[in-house]
Protein backbone atom coordinates (compact mmCIF):
# COMPACT_ATOMS: atom_id res chain seq x y z
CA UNK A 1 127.98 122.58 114.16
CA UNK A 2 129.25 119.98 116.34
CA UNK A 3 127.55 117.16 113.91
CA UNK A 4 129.34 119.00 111.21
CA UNK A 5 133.06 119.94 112.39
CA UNK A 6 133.46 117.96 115.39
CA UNK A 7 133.82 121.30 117.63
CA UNK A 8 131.11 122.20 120.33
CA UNK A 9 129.96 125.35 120.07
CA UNK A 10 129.03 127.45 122.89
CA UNK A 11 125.82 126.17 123.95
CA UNK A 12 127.50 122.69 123.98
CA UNK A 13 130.39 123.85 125.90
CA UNK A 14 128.08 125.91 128.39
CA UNK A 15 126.17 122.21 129.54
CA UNK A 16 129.12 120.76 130.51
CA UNK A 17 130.72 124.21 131.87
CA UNK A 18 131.25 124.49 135.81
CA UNK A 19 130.15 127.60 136.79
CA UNK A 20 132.63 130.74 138.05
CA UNK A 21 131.74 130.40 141.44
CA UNK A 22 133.17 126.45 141.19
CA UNK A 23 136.17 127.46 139.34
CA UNK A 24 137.50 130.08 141.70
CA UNK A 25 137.58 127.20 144.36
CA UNK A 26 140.23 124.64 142.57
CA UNK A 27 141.13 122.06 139.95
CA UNK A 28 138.02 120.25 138.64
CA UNK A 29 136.79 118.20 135.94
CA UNK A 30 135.52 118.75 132.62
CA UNK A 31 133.77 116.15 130.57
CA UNK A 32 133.32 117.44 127.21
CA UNK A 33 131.53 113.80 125.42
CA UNK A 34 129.11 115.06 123.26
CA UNK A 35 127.53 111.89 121.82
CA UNK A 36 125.38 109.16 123.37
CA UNK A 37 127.47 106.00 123.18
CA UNK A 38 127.34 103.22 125.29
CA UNK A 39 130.61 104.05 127.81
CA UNK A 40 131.14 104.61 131.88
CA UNK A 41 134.78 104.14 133.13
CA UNK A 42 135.00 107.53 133.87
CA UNK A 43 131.66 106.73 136.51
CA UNK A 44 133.39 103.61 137.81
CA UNK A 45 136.78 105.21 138.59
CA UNK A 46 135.21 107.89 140.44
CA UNK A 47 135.57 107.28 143.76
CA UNK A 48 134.16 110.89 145.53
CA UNK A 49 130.94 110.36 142.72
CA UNK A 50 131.17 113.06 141.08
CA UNK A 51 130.13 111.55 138.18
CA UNK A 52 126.32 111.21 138.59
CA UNK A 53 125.25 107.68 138.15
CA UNK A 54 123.70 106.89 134.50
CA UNK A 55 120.52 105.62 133.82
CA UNK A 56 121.24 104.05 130.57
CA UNK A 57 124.96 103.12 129.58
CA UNK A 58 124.27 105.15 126.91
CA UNK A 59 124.17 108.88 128.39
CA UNK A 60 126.74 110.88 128.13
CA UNK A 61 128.62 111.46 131.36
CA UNK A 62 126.97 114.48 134.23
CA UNK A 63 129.62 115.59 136.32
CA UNK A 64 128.47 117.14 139.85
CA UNK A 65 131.17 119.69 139.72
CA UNK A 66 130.43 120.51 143.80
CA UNK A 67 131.71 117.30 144.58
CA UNK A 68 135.20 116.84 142.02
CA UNK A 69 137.96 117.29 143.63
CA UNK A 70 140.30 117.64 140.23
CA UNK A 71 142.14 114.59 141.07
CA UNK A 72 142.02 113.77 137.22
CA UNK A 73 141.04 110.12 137.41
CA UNK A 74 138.31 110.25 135.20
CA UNK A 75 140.82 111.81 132.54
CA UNK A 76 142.78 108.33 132.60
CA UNK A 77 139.43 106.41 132.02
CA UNK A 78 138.09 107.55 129.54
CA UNK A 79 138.48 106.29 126.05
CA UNK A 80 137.53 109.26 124.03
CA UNK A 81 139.96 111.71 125.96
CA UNK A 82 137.35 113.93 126.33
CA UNK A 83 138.15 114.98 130.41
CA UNK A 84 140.22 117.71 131.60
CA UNK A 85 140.96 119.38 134.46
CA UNK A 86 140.71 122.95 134.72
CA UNK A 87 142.67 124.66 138.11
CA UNK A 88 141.97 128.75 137.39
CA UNK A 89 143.83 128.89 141.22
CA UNK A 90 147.15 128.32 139.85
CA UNK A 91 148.05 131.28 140.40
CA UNK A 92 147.14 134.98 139.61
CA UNK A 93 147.66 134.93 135.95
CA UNK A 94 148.02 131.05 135.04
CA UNK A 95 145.30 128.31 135.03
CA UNK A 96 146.38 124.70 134.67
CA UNK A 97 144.75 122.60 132.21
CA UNK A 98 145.12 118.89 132.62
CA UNK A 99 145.19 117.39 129.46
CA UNK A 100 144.73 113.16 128.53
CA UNK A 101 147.75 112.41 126.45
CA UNK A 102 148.30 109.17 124.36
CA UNK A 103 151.48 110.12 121.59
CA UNK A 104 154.94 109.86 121.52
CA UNK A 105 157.06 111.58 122.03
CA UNK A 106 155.90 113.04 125.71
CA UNK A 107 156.67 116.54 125.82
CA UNK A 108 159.56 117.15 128.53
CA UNK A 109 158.59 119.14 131.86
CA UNK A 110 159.62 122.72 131.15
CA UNK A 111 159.02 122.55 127.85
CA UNK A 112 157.25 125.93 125.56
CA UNK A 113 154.43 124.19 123.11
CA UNK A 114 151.80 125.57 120.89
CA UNK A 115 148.35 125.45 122.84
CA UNK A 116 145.63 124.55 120.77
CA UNK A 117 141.89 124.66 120.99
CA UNK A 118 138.75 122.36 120.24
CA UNK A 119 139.71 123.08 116.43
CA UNK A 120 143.10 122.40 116.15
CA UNK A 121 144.06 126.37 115.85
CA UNK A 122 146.80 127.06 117.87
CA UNK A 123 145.65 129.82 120.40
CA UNK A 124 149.50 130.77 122.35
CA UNK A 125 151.45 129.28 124.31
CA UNK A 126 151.73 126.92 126.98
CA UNK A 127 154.26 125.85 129.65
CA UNK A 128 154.27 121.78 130.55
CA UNK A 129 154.54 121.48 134.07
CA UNK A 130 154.04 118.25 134.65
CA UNK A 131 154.10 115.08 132.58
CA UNK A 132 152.38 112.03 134.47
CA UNK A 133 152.38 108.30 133.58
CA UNK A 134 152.41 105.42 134.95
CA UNK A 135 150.90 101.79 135.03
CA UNK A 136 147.56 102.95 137.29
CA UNK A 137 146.61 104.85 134.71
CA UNK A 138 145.64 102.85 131.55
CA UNK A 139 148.27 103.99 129.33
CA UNK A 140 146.97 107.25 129.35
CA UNK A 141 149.41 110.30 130.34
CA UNK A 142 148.35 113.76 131.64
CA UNK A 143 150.00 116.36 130.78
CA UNK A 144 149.78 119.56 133.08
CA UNK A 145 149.99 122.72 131.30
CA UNK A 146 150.40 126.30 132.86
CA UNK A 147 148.33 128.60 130.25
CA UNK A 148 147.28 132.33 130.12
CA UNK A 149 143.99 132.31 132.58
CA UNK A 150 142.04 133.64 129.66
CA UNK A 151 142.59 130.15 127.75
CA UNK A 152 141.70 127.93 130.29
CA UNK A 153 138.34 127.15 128.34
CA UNK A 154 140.13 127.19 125.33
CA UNK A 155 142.91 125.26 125.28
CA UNK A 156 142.46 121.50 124.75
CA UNK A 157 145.56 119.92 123.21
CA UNK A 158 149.05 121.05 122.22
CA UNK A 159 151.78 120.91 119.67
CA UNK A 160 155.23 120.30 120.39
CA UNK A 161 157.45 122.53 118.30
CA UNK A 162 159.96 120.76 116.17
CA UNK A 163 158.07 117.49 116.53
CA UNK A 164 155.47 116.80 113.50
């Protein structure tokens, strides 16, 4: 399906997946690259090494979820936007999901958006609780966004409403 649509399905999802136990402890990382291409900032900016070291350039990216710490610098690294942070402690019925942003206009903090998943559907809603940018991070914003706990694997992307 991927190959086909561009969406991982399950199986995909579920090698890349940290496990329960790992996200009842905190905000960590997601890398959801799906193709072998020849890329590694996302190893090089890691500096706890979570990222597992690659033997070819062209692997995708093995994240040793025991030792991310969520700080989300991977997610500014990487080219294909394809790291998030997931933080299911955010409170009792709220995950955050750190998203890699790279449009204008940046949503405002506060703002109520469409969240949308792997296939562009939109899925609810989301709250943005933070916006971050800055020169240290390669051009590339994050964009924190309080969800519905049940989404946190679901959401990847959102849609500002009134903005097309």
């Amino acid at each position: 399906m991927l190959a086909q649509t561009g969406v991982p399905t399950p199986e995909d999802l579920a090698e890349v997946m940290p496990s329960e136990d790992r996200l009842a402890r905190g905000p960590v990382a997601m890398a959801e690259c799906f193709q072998n291409i020849p890329c590694d900032p996302c190893y090089h900016s890691c500096k706890r090494q979570a990222i597992k070291p690659f033997n070819d350039i062209n692997e995708r990216p093995q994240i040793d979820h025991e030792k991310c710490n969520g700080c989300g610098l991977c997610l500014t690294r990487c080219p294909g936007l394809a790291i998030f942070v997931i933080d299911q402690t955010y409170s009792e019925n709220k995950a955050l999901v750190k998203i890699p942003y790279e449009f204008l206009p940046l949503p405002v903090e506060g703002d109520i958006v469409d969240a949308v998943n792997r296939a562009g559907e939109t899925v609810g809603e989301a709250k943005v609780v933070k916006v971050q940018s800055g020169d240290k991070m390669d051009g590339t914003n994050v964009i924190w966004l309080e969800v519905p706990k049940n989404l946190s694997m679901e959401v990847r992307h959102f849609r500002q409403k009134g903005v097309r």
